[in-house]
Structures are given as C-alpha cells and as structure tokens.
N, C-alpha and C. Protein backbone atom coordinates (compact mmCIF):
# COMPACT_ATOMS: atom_id res chain seq x y z
N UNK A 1 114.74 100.54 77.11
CA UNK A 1 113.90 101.71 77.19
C UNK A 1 114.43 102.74 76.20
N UNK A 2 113.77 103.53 75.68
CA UNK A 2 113.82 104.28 74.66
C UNK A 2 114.01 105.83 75.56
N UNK A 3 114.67 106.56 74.62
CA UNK A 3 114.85 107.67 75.23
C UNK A 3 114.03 108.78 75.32
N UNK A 4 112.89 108.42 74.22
CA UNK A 4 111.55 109.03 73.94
C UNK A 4 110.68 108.66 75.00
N UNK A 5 110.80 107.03 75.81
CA UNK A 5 110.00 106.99 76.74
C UNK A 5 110.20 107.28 78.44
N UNK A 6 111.23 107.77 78.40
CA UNK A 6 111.78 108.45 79.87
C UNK A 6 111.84 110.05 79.44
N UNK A 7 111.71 110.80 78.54
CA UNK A 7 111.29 112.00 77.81
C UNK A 7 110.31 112.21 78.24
N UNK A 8 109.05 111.36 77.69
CA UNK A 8 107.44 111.30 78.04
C UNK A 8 107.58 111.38 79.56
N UNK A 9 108.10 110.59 80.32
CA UNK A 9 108.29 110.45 81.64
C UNK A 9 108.51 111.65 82.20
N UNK A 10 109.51 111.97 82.28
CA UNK A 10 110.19 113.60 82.64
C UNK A 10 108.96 114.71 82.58
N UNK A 11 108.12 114.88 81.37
CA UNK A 11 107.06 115.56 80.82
C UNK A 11 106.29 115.78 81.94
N UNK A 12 105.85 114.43 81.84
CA UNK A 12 104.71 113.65 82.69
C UNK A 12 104.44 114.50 83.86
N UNK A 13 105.62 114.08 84.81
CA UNK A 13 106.16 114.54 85.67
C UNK A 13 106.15 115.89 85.98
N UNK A 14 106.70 116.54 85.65
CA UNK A 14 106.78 118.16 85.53
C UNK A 14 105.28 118.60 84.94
N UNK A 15 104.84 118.29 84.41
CA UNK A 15 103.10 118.79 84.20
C UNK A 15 102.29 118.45 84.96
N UNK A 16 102.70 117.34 85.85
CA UNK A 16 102.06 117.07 87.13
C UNK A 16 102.09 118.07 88.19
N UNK A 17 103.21 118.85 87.84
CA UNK A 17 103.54 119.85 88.89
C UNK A 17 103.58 121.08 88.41
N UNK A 18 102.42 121.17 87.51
CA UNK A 18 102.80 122.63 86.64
C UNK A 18 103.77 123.50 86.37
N UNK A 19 104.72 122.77 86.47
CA UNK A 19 106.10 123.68 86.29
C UNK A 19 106.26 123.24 84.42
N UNK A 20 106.58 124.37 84.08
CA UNK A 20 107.14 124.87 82.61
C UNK A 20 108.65 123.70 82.30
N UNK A 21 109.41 123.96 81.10
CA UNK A 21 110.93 123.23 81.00
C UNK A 21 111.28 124.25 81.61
N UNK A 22 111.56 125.45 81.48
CA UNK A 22 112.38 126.83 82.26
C UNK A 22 112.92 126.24 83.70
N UNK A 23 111.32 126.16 84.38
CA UNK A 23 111.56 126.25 85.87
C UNK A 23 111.95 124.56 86.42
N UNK A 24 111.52 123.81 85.09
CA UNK A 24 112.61 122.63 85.70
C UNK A 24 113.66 123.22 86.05
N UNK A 25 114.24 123.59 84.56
CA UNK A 25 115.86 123.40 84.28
C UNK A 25 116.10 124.11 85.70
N UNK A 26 115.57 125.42 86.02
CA UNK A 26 116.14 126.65 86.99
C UNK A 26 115.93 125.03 88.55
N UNK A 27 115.08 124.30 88.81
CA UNK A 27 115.12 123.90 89.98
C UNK A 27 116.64 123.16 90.29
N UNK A 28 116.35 122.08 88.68
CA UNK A 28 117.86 121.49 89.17
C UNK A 28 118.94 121.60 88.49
N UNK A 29 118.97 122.66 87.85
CA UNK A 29 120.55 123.85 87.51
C UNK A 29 120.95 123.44 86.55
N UNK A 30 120.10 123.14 85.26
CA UNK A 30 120.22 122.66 83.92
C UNK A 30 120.14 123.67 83.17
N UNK A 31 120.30 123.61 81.84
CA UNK A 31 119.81 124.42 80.66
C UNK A 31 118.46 124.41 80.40
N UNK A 32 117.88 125.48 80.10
CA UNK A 32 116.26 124.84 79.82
C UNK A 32 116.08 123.99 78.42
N UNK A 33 117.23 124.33 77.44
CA UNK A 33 117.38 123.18 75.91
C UNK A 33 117.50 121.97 76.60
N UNK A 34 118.27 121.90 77.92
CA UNK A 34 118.02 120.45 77.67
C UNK A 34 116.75 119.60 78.30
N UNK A 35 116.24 120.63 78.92
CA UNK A 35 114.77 119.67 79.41
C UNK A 35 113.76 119.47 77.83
N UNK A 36 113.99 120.01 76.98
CA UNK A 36 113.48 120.16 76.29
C UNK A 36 113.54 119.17 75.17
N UNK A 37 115.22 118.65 74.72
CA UNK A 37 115.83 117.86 74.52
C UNK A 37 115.15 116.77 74.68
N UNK A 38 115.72 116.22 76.13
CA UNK A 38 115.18 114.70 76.80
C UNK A 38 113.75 115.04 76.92
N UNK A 39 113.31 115.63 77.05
CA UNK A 39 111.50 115.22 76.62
C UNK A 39 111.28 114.63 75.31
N UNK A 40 112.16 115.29 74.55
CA UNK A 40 111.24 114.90 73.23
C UNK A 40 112.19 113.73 72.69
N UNK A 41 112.76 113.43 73.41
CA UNK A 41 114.00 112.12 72.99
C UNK A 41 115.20 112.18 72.17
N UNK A 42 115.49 114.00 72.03
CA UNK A 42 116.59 113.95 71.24
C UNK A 42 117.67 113.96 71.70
N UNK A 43 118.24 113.79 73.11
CA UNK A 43 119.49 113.73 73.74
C UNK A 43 119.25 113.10 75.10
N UNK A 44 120.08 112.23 74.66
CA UNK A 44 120.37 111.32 75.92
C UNK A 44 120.66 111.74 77.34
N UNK A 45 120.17 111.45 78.64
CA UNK A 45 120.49 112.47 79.69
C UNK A 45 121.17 111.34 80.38
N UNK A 46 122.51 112.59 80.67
CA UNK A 46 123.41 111.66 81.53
C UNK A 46 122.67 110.93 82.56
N UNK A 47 123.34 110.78 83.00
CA UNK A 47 123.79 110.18 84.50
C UNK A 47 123.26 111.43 85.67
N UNK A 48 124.22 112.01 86.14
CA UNK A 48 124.38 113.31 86.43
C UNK A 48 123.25 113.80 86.93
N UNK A 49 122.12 114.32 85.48
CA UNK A 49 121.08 114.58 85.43
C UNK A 49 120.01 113.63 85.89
N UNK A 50 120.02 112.57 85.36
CA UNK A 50 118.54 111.48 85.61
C UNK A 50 118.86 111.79 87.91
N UNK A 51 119.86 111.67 88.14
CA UNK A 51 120.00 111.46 89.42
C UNK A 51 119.55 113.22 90.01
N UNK A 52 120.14 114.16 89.48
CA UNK A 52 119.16 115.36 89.69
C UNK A 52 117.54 115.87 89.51
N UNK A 53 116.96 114.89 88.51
CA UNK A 53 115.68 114.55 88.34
C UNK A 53 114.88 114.01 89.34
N UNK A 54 115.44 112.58 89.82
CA UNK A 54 115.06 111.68 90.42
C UNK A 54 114.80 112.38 91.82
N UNK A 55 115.96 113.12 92.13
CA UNK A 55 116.13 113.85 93.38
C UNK A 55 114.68 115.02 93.88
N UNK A 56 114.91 115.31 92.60
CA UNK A 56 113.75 116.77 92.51
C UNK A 56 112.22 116.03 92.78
N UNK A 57 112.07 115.57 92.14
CA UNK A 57 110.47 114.19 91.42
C UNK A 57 110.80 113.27 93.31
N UNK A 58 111.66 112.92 93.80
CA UNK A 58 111.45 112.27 95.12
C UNK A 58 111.27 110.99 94.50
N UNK A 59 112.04 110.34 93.40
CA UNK A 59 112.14 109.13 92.98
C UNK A 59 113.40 108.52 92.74
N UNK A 60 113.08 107.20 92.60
CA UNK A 60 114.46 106.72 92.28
C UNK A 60 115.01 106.81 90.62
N UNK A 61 116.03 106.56 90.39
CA UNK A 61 116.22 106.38 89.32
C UNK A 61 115.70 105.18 88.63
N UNK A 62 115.99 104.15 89.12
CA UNK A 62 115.01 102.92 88.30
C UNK A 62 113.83 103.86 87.80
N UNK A 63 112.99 104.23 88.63
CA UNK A 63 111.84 104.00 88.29
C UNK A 63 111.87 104.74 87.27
N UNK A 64 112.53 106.19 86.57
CA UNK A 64 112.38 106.99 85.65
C UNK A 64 112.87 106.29 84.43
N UNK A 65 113.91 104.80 84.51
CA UNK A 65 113.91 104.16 84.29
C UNK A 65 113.40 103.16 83.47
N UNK A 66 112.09 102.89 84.37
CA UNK A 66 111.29 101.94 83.86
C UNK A 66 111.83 100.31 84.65
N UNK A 67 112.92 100.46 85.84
CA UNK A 67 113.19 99.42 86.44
C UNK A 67 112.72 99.12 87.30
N UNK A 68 111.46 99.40 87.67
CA UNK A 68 110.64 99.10 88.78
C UNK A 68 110.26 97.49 88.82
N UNK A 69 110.01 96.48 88.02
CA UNK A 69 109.51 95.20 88.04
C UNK A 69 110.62 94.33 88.98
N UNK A 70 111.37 94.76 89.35
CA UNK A 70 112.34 93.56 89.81
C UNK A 70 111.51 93.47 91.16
N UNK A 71 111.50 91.96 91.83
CA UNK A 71 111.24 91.21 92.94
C UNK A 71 112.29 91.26 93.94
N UNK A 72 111.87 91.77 95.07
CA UNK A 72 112.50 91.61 96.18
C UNK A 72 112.05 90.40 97.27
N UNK A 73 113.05 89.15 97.32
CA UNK A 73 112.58 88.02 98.18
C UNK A 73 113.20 88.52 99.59
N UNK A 74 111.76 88.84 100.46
CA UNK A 74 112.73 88.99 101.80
C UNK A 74 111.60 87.95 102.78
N UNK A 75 112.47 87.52 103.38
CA UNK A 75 111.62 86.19 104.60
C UNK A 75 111.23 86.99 106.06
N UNK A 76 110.03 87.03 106.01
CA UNK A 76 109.20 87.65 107.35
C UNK A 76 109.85 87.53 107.96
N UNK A 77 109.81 86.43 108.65
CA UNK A 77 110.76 85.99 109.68
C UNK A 77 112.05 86.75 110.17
N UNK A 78 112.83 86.71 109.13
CA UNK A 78 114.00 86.97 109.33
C UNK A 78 114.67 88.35 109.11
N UNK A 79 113.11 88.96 108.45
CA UNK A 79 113.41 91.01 108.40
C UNK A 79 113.33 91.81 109.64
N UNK A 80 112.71 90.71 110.73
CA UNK A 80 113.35 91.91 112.27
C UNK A 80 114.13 91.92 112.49
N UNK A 81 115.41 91.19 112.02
CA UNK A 81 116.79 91.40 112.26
C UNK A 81 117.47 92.29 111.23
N UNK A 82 116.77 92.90 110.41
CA UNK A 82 117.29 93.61 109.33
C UNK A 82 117.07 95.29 109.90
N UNK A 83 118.22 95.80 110.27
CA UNK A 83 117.79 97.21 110.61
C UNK A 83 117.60 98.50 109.30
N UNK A 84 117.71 97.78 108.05
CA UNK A 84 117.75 98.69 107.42
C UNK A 84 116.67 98.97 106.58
N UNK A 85 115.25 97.81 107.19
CA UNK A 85 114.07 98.07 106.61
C UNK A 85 113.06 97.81 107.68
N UNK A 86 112.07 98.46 107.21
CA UNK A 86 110.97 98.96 108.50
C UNK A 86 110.30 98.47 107.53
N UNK A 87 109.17 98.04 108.09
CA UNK A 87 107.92 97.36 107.44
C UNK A 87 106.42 98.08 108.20
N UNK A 88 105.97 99.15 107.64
CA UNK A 88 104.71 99.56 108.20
C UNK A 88 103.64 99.40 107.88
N UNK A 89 102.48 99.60 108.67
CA UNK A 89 101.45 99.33 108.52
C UNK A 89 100.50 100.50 109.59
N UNK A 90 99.46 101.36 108.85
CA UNK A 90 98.93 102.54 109.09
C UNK A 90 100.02 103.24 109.64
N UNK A 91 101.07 103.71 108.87
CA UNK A 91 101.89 105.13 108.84
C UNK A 91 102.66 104.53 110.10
N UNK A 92 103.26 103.32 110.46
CA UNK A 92 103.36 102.73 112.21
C UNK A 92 104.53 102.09 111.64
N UNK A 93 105.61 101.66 111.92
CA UNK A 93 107.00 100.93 112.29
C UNK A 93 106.01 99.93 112.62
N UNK A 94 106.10 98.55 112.45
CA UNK A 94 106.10 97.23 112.89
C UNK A 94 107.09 96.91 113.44
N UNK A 95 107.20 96.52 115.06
CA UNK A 95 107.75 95.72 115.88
C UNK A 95 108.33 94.57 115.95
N UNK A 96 109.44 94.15 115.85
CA UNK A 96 109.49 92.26 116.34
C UNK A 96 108.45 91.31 116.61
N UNK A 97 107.80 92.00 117.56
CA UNK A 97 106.86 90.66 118.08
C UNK A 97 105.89 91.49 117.00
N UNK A 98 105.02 91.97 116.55
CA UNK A 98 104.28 92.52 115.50
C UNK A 98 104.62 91.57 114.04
N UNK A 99 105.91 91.70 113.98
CA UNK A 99 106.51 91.15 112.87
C UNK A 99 106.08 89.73 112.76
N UNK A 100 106.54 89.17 114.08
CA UNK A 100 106.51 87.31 114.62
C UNK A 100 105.09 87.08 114.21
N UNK A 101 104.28 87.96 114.89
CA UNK A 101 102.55 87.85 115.09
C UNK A 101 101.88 87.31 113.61
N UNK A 102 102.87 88.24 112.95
CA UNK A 102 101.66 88.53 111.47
C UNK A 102 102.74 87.36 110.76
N UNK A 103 103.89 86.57 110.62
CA UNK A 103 104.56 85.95 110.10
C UNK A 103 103.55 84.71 110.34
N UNK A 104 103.21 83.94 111.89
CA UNK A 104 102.71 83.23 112.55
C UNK A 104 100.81 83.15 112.12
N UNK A 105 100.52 84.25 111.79
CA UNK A 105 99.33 83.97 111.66
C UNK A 105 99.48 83.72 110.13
N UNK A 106 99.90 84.32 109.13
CA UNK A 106 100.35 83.57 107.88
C UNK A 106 100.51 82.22 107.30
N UNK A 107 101.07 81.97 108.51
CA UNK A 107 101.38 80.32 108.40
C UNK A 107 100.13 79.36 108.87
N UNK A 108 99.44 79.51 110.03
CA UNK A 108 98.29 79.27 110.42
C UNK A 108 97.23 78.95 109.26
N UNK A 109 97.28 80.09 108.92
CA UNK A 109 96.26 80.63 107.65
C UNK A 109 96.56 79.61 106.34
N UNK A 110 97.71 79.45 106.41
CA UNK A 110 98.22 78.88 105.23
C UNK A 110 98.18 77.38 105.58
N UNK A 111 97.95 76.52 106.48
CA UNK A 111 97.81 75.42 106.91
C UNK A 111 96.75 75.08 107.23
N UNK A 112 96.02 75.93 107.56
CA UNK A 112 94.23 75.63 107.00
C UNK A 112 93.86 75.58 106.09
N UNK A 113 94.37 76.62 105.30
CA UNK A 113 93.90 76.62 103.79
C UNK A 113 94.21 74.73 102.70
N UNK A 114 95.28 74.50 103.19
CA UNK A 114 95.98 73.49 103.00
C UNK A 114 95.34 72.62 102.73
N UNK A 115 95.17 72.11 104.47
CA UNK A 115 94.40 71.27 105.07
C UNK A 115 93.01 71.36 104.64
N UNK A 116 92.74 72.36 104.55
CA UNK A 116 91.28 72.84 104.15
C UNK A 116 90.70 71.85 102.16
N UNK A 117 91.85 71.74 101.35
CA UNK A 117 91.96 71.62 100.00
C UNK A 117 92.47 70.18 100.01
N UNK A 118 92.83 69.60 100.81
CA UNK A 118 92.96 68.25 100.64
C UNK A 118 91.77 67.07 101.31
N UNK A 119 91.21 68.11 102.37
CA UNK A 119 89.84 67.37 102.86
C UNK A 119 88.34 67.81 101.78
N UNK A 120 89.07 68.53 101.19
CA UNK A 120 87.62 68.97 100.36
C UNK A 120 86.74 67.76 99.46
C-alpha cells in the first residue's frame, strides 16, 4: 500500500465527517502539518498515529490499511464454545442451541442440495 493511498483514506474519512485537518489534528493531539502531510502522501504516519486514527474513525488499523481481505475459517459448530465471539443476527447474541439449529439446518440443506444434483 502506498502512502498516498491511506492519505486518500484518512481524507476520505474526515470529509465524511466534515471535520477540517485542524480539528482532526485538535481531536487526536497531532499537529495539523501532519494531517496534512499523510493525506497527501508526503510523510509516513507512524504507528502511534494510524492507531490514534483508527481509534477516532472506530476502525481497525488493518482496515486503514487496506488489510481487510484476509479469511477467517471458524467452524459453526464449534464457535459456541468460543467466548470471545458472538455471532448475531437482528442486533441479538445467538445462543448455543440457536447456533446448533442454524449449523444443523445448513447441513440438511446441504444434503439435499447434494442429493438433489446427483439424482438430477
């Protein structure tokens, strides 16, 4: 990624929210040269900063990034035992047996379909 295209990003961002470079810099306690800077790609933004960005914007760093494409393999099944991810559906925590339900009808679905393509 280019430093011109997380610049554009930053921009983006902050004009989404009508805020000026000034009142960036003033939100997350920068210089206003340097919002000005990393917009237009002439200085590299630390560390430091991208994570004070990210913070402000309610994003991660990947994504300002541009590391959003990576795949996460997680097995239905086996994410109700995972307490450190919730899986919702209409603004709702999904349940264990919720979890089982919709894993189970997946499979169903997927064994008709199957079955369905080899009798065709």
């Amino acid at each position: 990624m280019f430093m011109k295209d997380i610049g554009e990003k930053i921009k983006d961002l902050r004009e989404e929210r009508f805020l000026s470079p000034k009142q960036l810099a003033e939100e997350i306690g920068v210089a206003k040269s340097a919002i000005w800077d990393y917009e237009s790609g002439k200085k590299q933004i630390p560390i430091s900063h991208l994570a004070l960005l990210a913070d402000f914007f309610d994003l991660s760093v990947d994504y300002l990034l541009d590391r959003t494409e990576k795949v996460i393999d997680l097995d239905l099944q086996d994410i109700a035992t995972k307490s450190s991810i919730n899986l919702r559906l209409d603004d709702q925590v999904l349940d264990k047996n919720e979890i089982a339900d919709a894993a189970s009808y997946i499979q169903v679905k997927r064994r008709l379909e199957s079955y369905n393509d080899v009798n065709s």
